[in-house]
N, C-alpha and C. Protein backbone atom coordinates (compact mmCIF):
# COMPACT_ATOMS: atom_id res chain seq x y z
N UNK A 1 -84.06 175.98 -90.76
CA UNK A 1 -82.70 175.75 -91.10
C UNK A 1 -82.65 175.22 -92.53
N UNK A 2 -81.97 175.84 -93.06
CA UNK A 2 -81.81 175.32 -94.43
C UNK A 2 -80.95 174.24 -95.20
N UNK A 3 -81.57 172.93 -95.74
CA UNK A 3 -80.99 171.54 -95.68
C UNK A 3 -79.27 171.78 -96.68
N UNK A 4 -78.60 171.24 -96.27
CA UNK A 4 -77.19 171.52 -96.69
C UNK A 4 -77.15 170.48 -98.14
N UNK A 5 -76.07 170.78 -98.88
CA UNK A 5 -76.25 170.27 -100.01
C UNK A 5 -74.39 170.21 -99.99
N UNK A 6 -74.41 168.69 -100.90
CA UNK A 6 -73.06 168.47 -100.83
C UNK A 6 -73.38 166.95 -100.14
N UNK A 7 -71.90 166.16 -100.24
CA UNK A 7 -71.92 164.71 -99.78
C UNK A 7 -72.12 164.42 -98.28
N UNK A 8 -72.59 163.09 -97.77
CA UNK A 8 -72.27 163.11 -96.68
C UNK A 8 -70.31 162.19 -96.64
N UNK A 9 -70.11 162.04 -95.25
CA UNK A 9 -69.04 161.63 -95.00
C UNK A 9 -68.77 160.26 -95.39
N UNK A 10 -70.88 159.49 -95.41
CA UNK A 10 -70.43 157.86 -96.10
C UNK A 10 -69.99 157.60 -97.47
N UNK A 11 -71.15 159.00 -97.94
CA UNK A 11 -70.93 158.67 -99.43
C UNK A 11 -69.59 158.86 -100.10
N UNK A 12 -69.01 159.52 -99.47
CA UNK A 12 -67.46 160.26 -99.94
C UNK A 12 -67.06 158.88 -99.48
N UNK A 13 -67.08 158.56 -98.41
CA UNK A 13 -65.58 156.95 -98.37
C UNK A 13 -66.32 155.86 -98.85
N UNK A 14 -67.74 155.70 -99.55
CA UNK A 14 -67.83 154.58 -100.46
C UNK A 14 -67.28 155.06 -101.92
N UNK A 15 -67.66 156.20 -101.97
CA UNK A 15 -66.88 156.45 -103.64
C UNK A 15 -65.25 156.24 -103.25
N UNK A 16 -64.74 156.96 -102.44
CA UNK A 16 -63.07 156.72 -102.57
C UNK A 16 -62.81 154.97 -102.30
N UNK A 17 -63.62 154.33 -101.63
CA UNK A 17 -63.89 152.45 -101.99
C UNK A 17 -63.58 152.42 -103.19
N UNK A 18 -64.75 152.59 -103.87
CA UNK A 18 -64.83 151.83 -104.84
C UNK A 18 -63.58 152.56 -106.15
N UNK A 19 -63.23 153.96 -105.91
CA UNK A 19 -61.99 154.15 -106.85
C UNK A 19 -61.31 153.63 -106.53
N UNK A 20 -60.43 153.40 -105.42
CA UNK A 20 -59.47 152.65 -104.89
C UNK A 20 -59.65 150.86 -105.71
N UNK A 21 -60.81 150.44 -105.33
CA UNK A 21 -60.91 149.10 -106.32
C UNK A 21 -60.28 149.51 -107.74
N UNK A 22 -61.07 150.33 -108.06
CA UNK A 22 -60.58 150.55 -109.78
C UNK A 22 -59.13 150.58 -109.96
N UNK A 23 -58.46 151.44 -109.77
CA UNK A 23 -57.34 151.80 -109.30
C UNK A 23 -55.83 150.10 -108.97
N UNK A 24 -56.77 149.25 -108.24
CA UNK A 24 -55.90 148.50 -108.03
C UNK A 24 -56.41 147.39 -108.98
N UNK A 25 -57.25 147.39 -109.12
CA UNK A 25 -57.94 146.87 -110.51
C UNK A 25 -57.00 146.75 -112.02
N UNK A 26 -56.42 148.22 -111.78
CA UNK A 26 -56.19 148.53 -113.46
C UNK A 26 -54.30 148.23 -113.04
N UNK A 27 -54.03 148.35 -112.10
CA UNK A 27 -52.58 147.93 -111.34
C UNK A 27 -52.36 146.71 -111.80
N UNK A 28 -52.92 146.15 -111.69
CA UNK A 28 -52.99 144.60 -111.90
C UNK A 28 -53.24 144.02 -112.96
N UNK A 29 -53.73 144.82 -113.70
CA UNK A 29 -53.45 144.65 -115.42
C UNK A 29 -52.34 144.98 -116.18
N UNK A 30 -52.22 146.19 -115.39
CA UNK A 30 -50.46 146.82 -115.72
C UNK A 30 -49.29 145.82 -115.75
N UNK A 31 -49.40 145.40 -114.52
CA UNK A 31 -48.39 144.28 -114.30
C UNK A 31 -48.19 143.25 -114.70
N UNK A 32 -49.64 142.63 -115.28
CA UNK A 32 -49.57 141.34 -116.28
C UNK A 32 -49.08 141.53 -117.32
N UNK A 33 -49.92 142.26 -117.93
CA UNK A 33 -49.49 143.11 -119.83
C UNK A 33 -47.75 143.09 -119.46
N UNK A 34 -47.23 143.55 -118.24
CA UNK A 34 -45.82 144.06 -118.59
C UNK A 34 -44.97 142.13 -118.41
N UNK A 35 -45.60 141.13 -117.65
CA UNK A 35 -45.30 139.70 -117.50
C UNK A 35 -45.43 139.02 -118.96
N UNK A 36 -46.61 139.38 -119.19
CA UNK A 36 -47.11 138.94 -120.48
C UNK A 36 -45.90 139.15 -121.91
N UNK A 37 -45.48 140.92 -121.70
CA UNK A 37 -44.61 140.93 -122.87
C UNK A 37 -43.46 140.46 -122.33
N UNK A 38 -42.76 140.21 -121.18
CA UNK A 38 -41.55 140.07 -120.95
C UNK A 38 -41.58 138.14 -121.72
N UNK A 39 -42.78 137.64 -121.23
CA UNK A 39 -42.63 136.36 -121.72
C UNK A 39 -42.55 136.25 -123.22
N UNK A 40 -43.19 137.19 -124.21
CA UNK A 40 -43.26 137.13 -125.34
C UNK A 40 -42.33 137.38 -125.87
N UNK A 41 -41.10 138.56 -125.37
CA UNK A 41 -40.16 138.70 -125.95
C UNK A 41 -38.96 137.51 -125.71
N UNK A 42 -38.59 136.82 -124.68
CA UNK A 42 -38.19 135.88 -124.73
C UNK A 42 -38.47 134.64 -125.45
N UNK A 43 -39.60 134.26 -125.83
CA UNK A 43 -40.22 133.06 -126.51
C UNK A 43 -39.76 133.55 -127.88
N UNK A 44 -40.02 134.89 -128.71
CA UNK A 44 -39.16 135.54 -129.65
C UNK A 44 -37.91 135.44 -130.44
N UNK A 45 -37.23 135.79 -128.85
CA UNK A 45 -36.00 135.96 -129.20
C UNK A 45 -35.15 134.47 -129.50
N UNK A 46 -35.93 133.63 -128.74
CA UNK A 46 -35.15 132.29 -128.55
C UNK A 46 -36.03 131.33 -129.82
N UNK A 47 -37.19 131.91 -130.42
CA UNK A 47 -37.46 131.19 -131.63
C UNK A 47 -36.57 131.63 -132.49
N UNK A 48 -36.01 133.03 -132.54
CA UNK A 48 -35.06 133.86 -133.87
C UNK A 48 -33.59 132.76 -133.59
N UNK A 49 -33.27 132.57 -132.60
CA UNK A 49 -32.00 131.27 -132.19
C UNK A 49 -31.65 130.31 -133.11
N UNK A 50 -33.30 129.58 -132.45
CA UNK A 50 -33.80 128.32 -132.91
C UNK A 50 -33.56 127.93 -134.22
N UNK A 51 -34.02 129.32 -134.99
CA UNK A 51 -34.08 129.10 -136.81
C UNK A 51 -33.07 129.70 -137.09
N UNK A 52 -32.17 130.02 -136.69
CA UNK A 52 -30.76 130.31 -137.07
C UNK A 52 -29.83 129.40 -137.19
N UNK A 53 -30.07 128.64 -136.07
CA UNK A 53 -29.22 127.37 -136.24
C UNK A 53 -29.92 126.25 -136.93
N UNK A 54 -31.44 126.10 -137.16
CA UNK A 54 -31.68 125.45 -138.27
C UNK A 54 -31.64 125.70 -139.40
N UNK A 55 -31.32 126.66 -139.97
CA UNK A 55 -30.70 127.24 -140.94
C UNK A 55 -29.49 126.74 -141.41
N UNK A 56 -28.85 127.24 -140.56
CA UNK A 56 -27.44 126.62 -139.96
C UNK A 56 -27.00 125.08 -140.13
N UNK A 57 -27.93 124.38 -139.88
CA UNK A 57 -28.30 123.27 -140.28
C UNK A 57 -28.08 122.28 -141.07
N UNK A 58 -29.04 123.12 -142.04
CA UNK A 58 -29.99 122.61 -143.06
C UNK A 58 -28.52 122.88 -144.11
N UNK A 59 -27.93 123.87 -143.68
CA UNK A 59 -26.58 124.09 -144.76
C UNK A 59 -25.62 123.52 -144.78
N UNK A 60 -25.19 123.03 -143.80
CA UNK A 60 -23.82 122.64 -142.68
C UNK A 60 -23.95 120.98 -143.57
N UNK A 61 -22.55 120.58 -143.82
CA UNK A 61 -21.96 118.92 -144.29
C UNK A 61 -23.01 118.27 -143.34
N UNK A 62 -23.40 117.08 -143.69
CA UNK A 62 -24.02 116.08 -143.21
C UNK A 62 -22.99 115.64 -142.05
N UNK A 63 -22.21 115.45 -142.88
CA UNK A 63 -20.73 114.72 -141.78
C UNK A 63 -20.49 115.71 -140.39
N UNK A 64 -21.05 117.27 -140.86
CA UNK A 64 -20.59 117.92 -139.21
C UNK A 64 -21.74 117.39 -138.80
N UNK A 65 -23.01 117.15 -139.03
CA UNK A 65 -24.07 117.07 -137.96
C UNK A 65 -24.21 115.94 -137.30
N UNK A 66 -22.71 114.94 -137.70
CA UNK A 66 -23.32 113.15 -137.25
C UNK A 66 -23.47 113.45 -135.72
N UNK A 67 -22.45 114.48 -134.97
CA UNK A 67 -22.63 114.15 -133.62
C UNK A 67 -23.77 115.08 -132.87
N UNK A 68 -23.84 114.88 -131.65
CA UNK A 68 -24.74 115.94 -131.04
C UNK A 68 -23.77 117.09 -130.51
N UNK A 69 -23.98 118.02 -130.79
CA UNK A 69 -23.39 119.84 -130.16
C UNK A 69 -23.98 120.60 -129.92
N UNK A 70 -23.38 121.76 -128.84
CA UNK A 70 -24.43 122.57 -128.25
C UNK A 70 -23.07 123.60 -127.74
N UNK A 71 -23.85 124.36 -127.59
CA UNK A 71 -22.95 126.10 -127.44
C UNK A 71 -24.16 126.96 -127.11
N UNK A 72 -23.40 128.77 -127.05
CA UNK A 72 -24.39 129.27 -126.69
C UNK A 72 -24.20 130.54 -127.64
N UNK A 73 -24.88 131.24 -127.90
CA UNK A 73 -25.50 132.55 -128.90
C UNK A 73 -25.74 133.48 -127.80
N UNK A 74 -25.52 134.96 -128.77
CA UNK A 74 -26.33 136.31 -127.49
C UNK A 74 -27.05 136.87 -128.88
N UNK A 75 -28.14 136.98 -128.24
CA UNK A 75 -29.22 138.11 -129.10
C UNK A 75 -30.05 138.79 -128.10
N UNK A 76 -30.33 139.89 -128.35
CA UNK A 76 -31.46 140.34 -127.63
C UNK A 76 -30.47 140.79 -126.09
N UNK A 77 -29.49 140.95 -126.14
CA UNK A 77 -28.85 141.21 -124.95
C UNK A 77 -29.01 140.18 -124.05
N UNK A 78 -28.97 138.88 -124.58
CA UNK A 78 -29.28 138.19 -123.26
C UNK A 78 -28.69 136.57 -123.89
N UNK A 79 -27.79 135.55 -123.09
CA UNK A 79 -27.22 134.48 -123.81
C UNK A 79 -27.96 133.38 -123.47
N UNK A 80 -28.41 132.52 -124.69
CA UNK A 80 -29.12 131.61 -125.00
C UNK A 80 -28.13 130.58 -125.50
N UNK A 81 -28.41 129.18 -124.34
CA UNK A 81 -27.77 127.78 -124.61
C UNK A 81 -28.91 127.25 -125.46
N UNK A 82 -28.06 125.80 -126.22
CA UNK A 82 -28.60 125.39 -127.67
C UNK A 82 -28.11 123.92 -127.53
N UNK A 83 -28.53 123.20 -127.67
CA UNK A 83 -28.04 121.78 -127.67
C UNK A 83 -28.83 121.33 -128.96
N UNK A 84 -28.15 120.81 -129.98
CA UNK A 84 -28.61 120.20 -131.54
C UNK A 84 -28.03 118.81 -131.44
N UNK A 85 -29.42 117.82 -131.64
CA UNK A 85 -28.98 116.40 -132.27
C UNK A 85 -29.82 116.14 -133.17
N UNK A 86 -29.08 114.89 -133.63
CA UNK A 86 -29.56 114.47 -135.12
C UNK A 86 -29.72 112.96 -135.03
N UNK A 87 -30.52 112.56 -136.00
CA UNK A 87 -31.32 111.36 -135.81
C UNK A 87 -31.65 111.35 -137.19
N UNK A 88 -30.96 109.86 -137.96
CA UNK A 88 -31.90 109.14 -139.17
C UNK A 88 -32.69 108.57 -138.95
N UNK A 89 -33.57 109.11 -139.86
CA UNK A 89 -34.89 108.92 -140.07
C UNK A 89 -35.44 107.20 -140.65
N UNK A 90 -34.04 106.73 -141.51
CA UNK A 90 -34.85 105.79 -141.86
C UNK A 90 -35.36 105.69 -143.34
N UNK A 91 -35.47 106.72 -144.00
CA UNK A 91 -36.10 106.60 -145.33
C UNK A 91 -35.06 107.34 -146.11
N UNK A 92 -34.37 107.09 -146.97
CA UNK A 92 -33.38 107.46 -148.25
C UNK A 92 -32.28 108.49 -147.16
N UNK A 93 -32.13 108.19 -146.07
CA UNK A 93 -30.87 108.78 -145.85
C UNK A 93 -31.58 110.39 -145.10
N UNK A 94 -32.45 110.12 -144.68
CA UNK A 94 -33.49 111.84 -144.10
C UNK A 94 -32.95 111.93 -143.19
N UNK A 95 -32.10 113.05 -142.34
CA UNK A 95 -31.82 113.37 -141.17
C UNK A 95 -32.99 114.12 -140.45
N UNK A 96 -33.05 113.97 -139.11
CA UNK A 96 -34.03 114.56 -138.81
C UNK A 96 -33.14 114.98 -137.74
N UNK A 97 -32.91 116.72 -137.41
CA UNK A 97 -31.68 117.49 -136.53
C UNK A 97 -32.99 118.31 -135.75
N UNK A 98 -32.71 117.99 -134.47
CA UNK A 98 -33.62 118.83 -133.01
C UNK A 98 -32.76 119.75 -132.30
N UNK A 99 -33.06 121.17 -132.56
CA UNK A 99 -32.65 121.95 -131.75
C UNK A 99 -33.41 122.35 -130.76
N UNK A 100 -32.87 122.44 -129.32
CA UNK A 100 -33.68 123.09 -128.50
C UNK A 100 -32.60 124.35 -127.76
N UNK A 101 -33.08 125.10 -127.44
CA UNK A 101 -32.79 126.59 -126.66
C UNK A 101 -33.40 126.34 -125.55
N UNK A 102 -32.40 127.67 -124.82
CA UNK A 102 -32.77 127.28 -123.10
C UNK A 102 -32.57 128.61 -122.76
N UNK A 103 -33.08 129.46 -122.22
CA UNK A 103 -32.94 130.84 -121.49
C UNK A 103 -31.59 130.38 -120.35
N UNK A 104 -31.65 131.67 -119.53
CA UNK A 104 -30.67 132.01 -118.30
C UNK A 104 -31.06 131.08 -117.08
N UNK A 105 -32.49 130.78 -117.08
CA UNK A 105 -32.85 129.74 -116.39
C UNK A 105 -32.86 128.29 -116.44
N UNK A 106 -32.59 127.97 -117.59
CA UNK A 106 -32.67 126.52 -117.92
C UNK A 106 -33.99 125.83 -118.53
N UNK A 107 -34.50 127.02 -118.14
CA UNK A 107 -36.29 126.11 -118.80
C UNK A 107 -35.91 126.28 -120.42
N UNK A 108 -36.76 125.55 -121.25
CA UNK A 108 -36.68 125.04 -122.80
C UNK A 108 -37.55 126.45 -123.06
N UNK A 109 -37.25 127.29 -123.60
CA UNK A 109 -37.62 128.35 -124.57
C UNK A 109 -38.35 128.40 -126.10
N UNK A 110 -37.06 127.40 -127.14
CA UNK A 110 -38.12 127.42 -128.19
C UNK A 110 -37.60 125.74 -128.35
N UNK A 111 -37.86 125.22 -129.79
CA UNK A 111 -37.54 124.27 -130.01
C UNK A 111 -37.92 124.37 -131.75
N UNK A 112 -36.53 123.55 -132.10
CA UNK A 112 -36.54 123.42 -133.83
C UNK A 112 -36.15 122.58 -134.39
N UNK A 113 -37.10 121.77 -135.51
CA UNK A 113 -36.93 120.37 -135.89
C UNK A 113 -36.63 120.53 -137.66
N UNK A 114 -35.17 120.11 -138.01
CA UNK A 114 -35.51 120.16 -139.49
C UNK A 114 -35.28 118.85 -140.76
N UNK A 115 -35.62 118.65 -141.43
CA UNK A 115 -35.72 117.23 -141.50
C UNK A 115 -34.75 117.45 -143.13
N UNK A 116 -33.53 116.84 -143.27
CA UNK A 116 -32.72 116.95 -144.79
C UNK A 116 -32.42 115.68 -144.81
């Protein structure tokens, strides 16, 4: 009888094993990379905020910044709260103005400190 050639039935379902690993392997990289940028573009978008209104700031009468204010901005298709206070510093009259940003969730996003 002449010996047959070709897989047996184990070797075929350890190889489809171990693709299947690969496979969910590389799934799972997919899905981070896509966590990964969703976080990056938010941290982004809400630093571009951040320095807008320190900008904003840095220009704006001394006299508007005595109090603390906060509002909200849309960029990026998506609306970002902002709360800005200000604090003398102490030395020749230095304001030192803290903005922080907050996503749709409430967690702190970026944060911006400018010192006039």
């Amino acid at each position: 009888m002449p010996a047959s050639t070709g897989f047996s039935l184990i070797e075929l379902l350890v190889a489809l094993a171990i693709f299947a690993l690969v496979v969910v392997g590389l799934l799972n990289l997919a899905g981070e990379s896509t966590r990964t940028a969703v976080h990056v573009e938010r941290s982004v978008l809400a630093g571009i905020v951040a320095d807008n209104l320190a900008a904003e700031a840095a220009l704006a009468e001394a006299s508007a910044l005595a109090a603390p204010a906060q509002g909200s901005e849309r960029l990026g298709e998506r609306d970002w709260r902002w709360r800005r206070e200000t604090a003398a510093s102490g030395n020749d009259g230095l304001l030192r103005i803290d903005i922080e940003v907050t996503g749709d969730d409430g967690a702190v996003a970026a944060n911006a400190t400018v010192l006039r």
